[in-house]
N, C-alpha and C. Protein backbone atom coordinates (compact mmCIF):
# COMPACT_ATOMS: atom_id res chain seq x y z
N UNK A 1 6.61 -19.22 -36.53
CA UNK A 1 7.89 -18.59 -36.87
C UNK A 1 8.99 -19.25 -36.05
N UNK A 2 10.42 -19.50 -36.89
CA UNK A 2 11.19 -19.92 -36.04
C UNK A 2 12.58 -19.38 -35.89
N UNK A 3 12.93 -19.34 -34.56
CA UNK A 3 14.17 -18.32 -34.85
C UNK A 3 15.37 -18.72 -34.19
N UNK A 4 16.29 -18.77 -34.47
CA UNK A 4 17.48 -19.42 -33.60
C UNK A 4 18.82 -18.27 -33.40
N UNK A 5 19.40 -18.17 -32.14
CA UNK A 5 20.36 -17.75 -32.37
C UNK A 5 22.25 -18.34 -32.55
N UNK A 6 21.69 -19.89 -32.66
CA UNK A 6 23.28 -20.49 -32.87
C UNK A 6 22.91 -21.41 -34.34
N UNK A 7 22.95 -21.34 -35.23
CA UNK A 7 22.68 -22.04 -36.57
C UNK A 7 23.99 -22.86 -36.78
N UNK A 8 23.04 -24.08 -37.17
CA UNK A 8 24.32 -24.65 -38.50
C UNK A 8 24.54 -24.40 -39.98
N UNK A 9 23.88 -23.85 -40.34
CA UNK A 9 23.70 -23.44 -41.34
C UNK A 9 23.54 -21.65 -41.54
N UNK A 10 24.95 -21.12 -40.97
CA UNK A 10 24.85 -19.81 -40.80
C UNK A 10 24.64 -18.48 -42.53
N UNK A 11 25.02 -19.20 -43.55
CA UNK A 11 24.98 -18.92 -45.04
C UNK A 11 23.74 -18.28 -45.25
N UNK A 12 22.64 -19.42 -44.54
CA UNK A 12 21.16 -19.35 -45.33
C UNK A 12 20.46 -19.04 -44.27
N UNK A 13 21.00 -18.08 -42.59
CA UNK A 13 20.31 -17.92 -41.79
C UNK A 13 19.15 -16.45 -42.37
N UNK A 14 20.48 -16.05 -42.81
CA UNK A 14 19.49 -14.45 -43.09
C UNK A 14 18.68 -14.32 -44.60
N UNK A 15 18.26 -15.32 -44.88
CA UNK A 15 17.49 -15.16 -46.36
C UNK A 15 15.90 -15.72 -45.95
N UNK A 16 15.15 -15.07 -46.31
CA UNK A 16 13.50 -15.46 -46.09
C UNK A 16 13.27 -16.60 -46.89
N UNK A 17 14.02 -16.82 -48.05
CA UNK A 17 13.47 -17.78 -49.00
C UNK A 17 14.14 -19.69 -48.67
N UNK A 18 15.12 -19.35 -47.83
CA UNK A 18 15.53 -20.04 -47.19
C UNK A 18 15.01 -21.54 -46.54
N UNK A 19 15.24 -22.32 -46.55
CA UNK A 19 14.00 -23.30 -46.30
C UNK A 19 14.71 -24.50 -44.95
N UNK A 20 14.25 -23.97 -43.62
CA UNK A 20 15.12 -24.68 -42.32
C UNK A 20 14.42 -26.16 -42.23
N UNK A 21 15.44 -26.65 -42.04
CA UNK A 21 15.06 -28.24 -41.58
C UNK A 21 15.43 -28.16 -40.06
N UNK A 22 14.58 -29.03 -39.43
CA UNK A 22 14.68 -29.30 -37.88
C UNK A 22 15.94 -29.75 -37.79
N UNK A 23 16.65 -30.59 -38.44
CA UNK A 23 18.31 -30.90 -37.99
C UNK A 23 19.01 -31.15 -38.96
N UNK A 24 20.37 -31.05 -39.12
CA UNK A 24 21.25 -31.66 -40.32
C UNK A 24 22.88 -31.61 -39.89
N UNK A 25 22.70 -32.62 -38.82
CA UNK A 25 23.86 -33.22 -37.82
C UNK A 25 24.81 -32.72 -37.78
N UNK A 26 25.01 -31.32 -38.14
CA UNK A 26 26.32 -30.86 -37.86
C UNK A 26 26.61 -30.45 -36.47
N UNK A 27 25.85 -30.44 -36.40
CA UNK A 27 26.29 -30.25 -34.50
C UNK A 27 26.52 -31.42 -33.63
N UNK A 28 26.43 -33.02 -34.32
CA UNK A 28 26.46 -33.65 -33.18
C UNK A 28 27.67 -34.55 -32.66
N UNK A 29 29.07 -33.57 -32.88
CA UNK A 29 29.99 -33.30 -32.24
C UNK A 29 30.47 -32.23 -30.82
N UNK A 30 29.63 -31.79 -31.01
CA UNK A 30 29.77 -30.72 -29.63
C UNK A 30 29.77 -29.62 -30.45
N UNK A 31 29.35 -29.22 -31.75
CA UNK A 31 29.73 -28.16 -31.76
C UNK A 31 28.75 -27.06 -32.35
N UNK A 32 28.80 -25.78 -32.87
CA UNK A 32 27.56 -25.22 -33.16
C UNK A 32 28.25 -23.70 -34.10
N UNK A 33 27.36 -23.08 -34.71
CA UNK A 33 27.68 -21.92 -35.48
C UNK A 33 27.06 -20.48 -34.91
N UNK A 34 27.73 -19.92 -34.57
CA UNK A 34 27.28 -18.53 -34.12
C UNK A 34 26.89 -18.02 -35.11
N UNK A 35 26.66 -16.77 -35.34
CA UNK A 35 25.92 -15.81 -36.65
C UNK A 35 27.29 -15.71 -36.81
N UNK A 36 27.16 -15.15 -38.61
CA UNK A 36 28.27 -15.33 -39.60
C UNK A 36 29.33 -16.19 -39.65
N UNK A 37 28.96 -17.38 -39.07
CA UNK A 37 29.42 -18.32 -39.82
C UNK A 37 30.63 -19.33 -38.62
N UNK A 38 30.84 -18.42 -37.53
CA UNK A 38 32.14 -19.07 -36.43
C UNK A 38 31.97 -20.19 -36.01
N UNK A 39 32.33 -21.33 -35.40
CA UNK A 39 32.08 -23.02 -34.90
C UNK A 39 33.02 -22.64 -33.52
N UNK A 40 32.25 -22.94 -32.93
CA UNK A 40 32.20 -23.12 -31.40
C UNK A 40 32.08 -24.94 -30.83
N UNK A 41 32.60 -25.13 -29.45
CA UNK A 41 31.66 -26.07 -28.88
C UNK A 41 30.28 -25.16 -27.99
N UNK A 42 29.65 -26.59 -28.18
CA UNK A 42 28.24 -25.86 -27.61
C UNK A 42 28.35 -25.68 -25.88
N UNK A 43 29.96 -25.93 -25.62
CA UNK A 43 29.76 -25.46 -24.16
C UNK A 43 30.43 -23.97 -24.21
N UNK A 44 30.33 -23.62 -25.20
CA UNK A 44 31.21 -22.02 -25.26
C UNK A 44 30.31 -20.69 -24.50
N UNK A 45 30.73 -20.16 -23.81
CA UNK A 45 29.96 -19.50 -22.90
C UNK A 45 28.86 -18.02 -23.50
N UNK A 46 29.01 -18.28 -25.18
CA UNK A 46 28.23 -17.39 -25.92
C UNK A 46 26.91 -18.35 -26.02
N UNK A 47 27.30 -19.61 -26.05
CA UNK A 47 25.87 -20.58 -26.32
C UNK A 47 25.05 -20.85 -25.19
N UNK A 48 26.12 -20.71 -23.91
CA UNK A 48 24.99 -20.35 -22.44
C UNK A 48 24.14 -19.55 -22.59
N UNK A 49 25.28 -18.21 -22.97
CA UNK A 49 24.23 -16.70 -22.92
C UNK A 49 23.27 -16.83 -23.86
N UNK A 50 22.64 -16.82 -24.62
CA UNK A 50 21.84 -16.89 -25.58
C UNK A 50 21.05 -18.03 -25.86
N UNK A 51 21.34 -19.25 -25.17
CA UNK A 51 20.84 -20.44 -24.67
C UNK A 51 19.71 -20.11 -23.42
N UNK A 52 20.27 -19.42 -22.72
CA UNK A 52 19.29 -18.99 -21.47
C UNK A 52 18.25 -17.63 -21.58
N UNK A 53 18.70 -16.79 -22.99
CA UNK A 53 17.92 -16.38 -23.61
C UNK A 53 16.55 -16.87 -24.08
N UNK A 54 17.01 -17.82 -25.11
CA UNK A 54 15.92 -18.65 -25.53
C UNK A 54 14.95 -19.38 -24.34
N UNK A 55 15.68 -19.63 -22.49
CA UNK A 55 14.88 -20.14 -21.99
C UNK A 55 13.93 -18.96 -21.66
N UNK A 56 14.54 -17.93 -21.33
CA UNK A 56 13.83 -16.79 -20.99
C UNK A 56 12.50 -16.16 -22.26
N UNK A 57 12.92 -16.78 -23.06
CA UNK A 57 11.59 -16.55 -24.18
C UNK A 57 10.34 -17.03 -24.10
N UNK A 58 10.76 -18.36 -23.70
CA UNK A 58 9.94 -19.64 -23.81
C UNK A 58 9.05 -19.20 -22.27
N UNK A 59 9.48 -18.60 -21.19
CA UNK A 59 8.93 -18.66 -20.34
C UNK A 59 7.51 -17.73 -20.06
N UNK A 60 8.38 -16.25 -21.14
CA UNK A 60 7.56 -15.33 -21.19
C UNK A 60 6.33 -15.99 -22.26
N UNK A 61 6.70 -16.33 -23.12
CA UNK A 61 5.51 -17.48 -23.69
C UNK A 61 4.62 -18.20 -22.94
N UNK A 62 5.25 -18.93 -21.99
CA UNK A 62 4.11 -19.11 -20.92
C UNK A 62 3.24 -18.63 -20.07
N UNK A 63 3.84 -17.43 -19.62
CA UNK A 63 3.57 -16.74 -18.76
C UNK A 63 2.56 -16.07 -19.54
N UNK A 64 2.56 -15.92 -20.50
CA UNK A 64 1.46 -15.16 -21.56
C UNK A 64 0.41 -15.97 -21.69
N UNK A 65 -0.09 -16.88 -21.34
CA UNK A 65 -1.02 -17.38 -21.15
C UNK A 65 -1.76 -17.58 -20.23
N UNK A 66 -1.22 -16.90 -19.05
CA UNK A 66 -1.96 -16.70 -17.80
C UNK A 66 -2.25 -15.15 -17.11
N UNK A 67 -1.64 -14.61 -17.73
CA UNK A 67 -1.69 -13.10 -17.31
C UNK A 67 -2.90 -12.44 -17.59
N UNK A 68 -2.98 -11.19 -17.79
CA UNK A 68 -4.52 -10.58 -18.08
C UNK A 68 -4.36 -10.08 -18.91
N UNK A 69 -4.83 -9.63 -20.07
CA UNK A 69 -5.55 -8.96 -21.10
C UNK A 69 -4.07 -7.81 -21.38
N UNK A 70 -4.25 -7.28 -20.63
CA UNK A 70 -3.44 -6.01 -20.61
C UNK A 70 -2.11 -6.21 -20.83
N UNK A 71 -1.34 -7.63 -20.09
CA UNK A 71 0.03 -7.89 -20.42
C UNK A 71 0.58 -8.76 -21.49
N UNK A 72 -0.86 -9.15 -21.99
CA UNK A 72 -0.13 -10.08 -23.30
C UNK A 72 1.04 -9.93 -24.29
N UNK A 73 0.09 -8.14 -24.85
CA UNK A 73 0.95 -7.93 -25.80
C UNK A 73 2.69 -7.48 -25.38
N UNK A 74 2.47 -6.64 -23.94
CA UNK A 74 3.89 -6.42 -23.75
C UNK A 74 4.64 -7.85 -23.40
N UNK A 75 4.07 -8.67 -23.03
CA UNK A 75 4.90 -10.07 -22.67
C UNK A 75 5.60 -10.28 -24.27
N UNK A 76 4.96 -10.06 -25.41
CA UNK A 76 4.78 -10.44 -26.42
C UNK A 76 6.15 -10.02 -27.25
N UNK A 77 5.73 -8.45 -26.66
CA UNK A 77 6.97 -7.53 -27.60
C UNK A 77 8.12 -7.64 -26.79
N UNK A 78 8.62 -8.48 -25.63
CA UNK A 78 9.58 -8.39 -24.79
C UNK A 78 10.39 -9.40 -25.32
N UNK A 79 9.55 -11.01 -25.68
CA UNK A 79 9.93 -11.83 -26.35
C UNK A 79 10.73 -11.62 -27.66
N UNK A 80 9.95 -10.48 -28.52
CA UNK A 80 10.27 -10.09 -29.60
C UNK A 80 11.64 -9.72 -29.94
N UNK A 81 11.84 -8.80 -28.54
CA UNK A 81 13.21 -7.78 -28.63
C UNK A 81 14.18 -8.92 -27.62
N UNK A 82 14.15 -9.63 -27.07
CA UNK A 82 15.01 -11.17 -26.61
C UNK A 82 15.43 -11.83 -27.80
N UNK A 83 14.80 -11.59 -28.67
CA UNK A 83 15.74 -12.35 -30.08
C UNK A 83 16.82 -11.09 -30.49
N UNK A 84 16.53 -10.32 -30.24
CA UNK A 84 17.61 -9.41 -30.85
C UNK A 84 19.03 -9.17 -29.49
N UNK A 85 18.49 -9.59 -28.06
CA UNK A 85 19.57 -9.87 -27.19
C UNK A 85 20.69 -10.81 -27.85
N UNK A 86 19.59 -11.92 -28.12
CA UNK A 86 19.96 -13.29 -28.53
C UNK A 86 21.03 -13.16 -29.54
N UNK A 87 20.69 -12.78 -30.47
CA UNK A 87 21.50 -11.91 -31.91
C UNK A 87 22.98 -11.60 -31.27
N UNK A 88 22.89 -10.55 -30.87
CA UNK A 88 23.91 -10.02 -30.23
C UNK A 88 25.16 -10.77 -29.11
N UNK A 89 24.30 -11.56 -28.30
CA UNK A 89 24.70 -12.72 -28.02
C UNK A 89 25.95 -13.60 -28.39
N UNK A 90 25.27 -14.05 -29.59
CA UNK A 90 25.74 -14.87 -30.58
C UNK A 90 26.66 -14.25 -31.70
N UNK A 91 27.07 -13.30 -31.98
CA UNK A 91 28.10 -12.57 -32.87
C UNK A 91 28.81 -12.30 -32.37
N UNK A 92 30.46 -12.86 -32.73
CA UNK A 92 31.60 -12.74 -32.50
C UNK A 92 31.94 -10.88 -33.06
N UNK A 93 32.43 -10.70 -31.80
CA UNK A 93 33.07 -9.35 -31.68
C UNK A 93 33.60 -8.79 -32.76
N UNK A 94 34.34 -9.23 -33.64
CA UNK A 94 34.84 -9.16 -34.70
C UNK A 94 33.82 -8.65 -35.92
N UNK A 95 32.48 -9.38 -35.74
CA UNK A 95 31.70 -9.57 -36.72
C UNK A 95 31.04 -8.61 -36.36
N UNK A 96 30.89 -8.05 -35.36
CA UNK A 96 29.49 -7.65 -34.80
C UNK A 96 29.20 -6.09 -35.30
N UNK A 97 30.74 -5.53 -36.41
CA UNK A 97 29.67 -4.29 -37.05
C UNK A 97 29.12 -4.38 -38.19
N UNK A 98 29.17 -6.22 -38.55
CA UNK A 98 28.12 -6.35 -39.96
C UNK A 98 26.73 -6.11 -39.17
N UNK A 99 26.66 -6.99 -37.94
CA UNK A 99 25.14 -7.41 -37.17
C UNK A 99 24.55 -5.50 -37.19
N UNK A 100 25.65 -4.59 -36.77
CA UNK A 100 25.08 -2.85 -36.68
C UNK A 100 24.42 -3.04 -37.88
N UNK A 101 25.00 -3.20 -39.06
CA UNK A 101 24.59 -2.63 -40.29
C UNK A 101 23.77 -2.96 -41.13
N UNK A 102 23.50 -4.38 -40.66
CA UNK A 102 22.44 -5.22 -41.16
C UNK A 102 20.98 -5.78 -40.35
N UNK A 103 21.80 -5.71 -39.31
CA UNK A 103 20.36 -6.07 -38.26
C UNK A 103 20.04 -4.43 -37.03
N UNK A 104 18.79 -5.11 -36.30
CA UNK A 104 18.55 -4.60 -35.27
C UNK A 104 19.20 -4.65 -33.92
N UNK A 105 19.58 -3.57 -33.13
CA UNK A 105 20.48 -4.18 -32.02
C UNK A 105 20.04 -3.68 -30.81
N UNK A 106 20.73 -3.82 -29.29
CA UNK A 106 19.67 -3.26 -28.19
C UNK A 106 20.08 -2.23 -28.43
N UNK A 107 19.21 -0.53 -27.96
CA UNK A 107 19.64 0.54 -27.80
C UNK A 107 19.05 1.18 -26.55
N UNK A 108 19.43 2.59 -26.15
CA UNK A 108 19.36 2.95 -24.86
C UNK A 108 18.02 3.36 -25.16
N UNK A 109 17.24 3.69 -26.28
CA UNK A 109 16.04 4.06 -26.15
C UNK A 109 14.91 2.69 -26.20
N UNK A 110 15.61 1.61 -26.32
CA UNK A 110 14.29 0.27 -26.25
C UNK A 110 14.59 0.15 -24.06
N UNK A 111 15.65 0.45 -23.38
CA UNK A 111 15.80 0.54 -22.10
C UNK A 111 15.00 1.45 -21.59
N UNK A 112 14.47 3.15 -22.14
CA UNK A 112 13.83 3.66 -21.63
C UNK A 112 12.65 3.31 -21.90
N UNK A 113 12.26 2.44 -22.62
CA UNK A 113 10.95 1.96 -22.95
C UNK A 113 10.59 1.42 -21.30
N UNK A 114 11.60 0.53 -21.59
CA UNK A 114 11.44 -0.54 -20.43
C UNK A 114 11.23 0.56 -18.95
N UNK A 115 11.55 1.60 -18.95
CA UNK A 115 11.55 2.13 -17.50
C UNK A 115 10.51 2.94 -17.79
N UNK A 116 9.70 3.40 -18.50
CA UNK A 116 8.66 4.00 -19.00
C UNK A 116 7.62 2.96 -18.12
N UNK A 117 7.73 1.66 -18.84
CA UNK A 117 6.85 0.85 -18.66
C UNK A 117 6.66 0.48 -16.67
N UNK A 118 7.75 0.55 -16.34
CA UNK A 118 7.72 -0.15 -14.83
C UNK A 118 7.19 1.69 -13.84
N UNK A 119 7.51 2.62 -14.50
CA UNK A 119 6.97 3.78 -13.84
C UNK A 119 5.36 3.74 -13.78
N UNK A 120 4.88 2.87 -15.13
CA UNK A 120 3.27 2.93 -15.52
C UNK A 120 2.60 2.09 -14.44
N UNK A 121 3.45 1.13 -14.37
CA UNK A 121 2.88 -0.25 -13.47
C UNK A 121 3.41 0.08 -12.17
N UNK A 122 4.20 0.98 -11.69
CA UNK A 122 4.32 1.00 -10.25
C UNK A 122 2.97 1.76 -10.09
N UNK A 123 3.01 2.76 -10.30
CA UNK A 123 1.55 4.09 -10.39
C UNK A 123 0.70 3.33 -9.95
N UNK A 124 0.18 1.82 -10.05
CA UNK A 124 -0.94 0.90 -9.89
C UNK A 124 -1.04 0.27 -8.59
N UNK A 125 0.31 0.08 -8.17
CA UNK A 125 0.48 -1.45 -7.46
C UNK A 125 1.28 -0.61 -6.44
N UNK A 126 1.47 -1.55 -4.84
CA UNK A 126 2.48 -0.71 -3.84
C UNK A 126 3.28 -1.57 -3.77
N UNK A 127 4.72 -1.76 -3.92
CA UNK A 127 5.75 -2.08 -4.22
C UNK A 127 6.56 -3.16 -2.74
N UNK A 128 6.07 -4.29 -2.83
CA UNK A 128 6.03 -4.78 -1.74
C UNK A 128 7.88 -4.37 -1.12
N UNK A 129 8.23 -4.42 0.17
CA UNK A 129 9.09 -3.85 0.98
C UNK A 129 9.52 -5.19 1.92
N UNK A 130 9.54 -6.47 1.47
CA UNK A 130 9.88 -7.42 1.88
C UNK A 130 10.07 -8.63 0.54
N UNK A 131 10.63 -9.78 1.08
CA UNK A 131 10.99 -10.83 -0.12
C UNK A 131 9.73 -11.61 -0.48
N UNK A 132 9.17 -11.92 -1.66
CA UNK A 132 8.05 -12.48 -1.58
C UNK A 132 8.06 -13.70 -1.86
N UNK A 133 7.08 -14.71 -1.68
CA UNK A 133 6.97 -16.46 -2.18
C UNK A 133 6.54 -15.97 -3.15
N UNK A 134 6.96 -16.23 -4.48
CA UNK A 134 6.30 -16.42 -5.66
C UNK A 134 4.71 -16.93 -5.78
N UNK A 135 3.96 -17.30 -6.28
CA UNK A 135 2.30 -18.14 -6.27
C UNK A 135 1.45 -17.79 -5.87
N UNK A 136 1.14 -16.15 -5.74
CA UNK A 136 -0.15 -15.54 -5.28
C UNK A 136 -0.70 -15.65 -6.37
N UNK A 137 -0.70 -16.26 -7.98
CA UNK A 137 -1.55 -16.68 -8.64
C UNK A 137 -0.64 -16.82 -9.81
N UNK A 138 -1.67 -17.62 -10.86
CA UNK A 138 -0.82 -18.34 -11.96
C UNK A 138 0.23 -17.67 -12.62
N UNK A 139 -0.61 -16.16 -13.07
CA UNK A 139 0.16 -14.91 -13.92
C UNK A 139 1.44 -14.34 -13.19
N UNK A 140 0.83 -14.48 -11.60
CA UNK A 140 2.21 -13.81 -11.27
C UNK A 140 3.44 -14.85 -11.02
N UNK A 141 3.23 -16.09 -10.84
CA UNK A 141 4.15 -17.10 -10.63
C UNK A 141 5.03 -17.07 -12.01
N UNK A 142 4.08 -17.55 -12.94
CA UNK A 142 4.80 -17.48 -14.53
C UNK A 142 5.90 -16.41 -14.79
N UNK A 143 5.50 -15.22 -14.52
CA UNK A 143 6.38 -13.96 -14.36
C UNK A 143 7.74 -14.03 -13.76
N UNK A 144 7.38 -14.60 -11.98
CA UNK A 144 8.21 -14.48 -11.55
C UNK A 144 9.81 -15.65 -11.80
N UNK A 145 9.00 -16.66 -12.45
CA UNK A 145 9.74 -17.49 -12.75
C UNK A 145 10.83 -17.09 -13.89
N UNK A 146 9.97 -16.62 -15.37
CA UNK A 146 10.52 -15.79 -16.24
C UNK A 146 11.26 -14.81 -15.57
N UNK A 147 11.68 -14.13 -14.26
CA UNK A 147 12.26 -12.89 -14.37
C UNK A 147 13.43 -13.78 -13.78
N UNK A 148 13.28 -15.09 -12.92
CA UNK A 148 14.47 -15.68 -12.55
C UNK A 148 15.32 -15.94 -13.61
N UNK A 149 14.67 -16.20 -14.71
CA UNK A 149 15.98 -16.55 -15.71
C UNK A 149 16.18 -15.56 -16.68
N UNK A 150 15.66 -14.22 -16.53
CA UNK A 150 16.22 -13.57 -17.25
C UNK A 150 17.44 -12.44 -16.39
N UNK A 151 17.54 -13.05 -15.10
CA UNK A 151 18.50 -12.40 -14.20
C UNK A 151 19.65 -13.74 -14.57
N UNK A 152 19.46 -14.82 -14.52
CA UNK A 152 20.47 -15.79 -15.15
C UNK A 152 21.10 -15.06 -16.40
N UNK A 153 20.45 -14.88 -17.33
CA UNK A 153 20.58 -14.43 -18.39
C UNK A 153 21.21 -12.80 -18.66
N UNK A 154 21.26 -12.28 -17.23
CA UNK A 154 22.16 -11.44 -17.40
C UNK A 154 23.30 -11.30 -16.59
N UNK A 155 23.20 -12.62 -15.87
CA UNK A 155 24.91 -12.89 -15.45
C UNK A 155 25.61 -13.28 -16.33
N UNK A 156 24.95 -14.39 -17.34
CA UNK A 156 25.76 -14.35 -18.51
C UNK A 156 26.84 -13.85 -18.99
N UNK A 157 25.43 -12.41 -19.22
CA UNK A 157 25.62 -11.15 -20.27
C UNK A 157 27.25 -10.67 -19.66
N UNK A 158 26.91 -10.55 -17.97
CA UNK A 158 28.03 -9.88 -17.83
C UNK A 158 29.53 -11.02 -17.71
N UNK A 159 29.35 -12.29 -17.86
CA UNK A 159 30.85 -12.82 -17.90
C UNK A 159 30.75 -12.47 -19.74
N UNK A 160 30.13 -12.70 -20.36
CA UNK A 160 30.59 -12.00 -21.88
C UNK A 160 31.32 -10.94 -21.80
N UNK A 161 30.77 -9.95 -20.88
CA UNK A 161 31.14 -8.45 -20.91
C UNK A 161 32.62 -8.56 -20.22
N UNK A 162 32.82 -9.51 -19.56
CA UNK A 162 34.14 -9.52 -18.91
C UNK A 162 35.11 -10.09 -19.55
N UNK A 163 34.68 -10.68 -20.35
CA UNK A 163 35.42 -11.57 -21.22
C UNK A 163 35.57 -11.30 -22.93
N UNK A 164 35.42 -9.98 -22.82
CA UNK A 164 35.09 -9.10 -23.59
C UNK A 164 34.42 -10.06 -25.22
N UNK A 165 33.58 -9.92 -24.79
CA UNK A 165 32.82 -11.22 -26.22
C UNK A 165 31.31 -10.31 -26.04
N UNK A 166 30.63 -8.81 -25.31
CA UNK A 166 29.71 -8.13 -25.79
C UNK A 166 30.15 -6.72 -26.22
N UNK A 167 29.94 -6.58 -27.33
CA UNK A 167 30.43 -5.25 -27.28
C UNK A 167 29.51 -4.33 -26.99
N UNK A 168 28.01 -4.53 -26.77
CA UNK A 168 27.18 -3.49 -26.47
C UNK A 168 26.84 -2.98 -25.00
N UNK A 169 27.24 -2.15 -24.70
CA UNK A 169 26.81 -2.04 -23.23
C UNK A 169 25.26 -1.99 -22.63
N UNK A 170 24.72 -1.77 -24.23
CA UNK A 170 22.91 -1.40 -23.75
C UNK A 170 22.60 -2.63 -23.22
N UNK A 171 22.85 -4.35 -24.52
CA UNK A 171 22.81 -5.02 -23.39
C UNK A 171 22.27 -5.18 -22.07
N UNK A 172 23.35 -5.17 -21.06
CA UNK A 172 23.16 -5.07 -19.85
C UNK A 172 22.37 -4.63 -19.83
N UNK A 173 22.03 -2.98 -19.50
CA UNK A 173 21.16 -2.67 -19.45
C UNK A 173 20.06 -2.63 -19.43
N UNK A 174 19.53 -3.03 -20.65
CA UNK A 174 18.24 -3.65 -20.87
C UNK A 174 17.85 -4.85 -20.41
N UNK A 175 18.85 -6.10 -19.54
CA UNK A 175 18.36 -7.21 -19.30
C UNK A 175 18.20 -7.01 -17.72
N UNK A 176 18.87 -5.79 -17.06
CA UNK A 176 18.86 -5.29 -16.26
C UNK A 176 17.24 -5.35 -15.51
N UNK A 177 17.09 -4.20 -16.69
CA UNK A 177 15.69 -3.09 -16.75
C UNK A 177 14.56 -4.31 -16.83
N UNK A 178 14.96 -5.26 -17.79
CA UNK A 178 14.00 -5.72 -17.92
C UNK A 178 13.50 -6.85 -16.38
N UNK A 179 14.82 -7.32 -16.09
CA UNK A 179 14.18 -8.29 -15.06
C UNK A 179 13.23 -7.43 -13.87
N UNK A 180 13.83 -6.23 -13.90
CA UNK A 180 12.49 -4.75 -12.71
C UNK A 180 11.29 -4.91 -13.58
N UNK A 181 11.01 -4.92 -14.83
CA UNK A 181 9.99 -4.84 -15.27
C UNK A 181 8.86 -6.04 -14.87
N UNK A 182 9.54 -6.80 -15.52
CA UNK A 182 8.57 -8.56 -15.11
C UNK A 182 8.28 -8.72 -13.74
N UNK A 183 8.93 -8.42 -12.62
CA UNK A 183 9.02 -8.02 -11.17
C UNK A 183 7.74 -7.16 -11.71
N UNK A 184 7.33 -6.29 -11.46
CA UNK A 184 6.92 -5.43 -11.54
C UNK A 184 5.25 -5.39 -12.05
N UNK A 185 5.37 -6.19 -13.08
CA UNK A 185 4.09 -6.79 -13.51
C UNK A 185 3.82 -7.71 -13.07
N UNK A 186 4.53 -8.98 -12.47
CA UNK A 186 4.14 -9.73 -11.34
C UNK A 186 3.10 -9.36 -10.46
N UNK A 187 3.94 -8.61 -9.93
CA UNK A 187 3.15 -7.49 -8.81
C UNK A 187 1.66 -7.11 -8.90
N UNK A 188 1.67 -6.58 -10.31
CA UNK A 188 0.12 -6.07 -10.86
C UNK A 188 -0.79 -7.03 -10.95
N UNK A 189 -0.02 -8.76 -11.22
CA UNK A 189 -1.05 -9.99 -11.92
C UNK A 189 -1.43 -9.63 -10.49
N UNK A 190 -0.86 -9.92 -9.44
CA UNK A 190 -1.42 -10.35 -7.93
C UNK A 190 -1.86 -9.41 -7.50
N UNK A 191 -2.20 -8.18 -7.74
CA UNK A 191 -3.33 -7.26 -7.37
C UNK A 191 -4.36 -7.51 -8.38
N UNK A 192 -4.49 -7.97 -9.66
CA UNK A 192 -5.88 -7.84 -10.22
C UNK A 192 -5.95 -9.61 -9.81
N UNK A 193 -5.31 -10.35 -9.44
CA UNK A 193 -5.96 -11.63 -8.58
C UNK A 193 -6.60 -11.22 -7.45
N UNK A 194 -6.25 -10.59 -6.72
CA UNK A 194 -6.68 -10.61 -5.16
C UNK A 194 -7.87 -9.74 -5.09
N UNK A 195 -7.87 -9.02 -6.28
CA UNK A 195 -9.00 -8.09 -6.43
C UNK A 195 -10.01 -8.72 -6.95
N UNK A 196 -9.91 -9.63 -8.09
CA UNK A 196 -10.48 -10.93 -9.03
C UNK A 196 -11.13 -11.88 -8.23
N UNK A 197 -10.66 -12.34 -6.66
CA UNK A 197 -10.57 -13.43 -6.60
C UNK A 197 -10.17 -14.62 -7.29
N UNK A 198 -9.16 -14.34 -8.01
CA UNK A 198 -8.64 -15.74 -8.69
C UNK A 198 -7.22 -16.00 -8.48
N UNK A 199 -7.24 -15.61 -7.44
CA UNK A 199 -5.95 -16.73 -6.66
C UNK A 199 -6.60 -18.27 -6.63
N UNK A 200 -5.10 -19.00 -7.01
CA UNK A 200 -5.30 -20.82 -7.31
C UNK A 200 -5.89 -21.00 -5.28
């Protein structure tokens, strides 16, 4: 599956029948298409935010391959709901009560998910009370790396928010929540390592 949140071809982003080609040079002027259709340069500070989104996807992708059993799928569905940051991201203010009416957007109840989830995983783990080196094992390194850029990813959020280009406040929120979360399950990889013995 492939999903983008800055298209050149913003017309035929939202149709399934749609058929994407890997490139078709309209961008290789500097410039790029937000959802519904706006042209930006690609140094426009909506293509950071949602640029560092996508890195933050890619990481939890990785990180999903080293974790345990138990965190796949939430690594999975975190990725899932990062495209819909991404979304949001990428829609000009103006536009953004077609994105309400047509798409999915963050809400305060996908945030209490997220704090649901870090209450489950503290219950497990004791909450270290000092700064830690990342690399008490593969799963938790991957994590911790992913949570570095999804704290990038919500400084972003907030020069958008200052610059008034988000209109959602959940947003924040949720990129907030989420970087405690990945923290958090970090935490857990390196207790079922140390318990495992499978620290590198």
């Amino acid at each position: 599956m492939v999903v983008s949140f800055g298209v050149e071809r913003p017309q035929k982003f939202f149709t399934q029948e749609a058929r994407l080609k890997t490139f078709n040079k309209r961008g290789d002027q500097g410039e790029t298409s937000l959802l519904f259709g706006s042209r930006v340069p690609k140094s426009d500070p909506r293509c950071e935010a949602y640029g560092t989104i996508d890195e933050a996807v890619s990481a939890l992708g990785v990180a999903r391959n080293w974790v345990t059993p138990r965190i796949k799928p939430i690594l999975l569905s975190l990725g899932e709901e990062l495209f819909t940051v991404g979304a949001e991201m990428a829609t000009p203010p103006e536009q953004y009560p077609q994105l309400v009416k047509r798409f999915k957007t963050i809400t305060a109840a996908m945030v209490e998910k997220l704090e649901k989830l870090i209450d489950e995983f503290e219950g497990e783990i004791e909450i270290p009370k000092s700064f830690i080196i990342p690399g008490g094992c593969q799963g938790s390194a991957s994590l911790d790396m992913a949570r570095t850029i999804v704290r990038r990813a919500e400084r972003r959020g907030v020069e958008l928010k200052q610059a008034g280009m988000l209109p959602n406040d959940e947003v924040l929120r949720y990129l907030n929540r989420l970087a405690d979360l990945i923290f958090t399950l970090a935490r857990y990889e390196d207790k079922v390592c140390l318990i495992g013995g499978n620290k590198p």
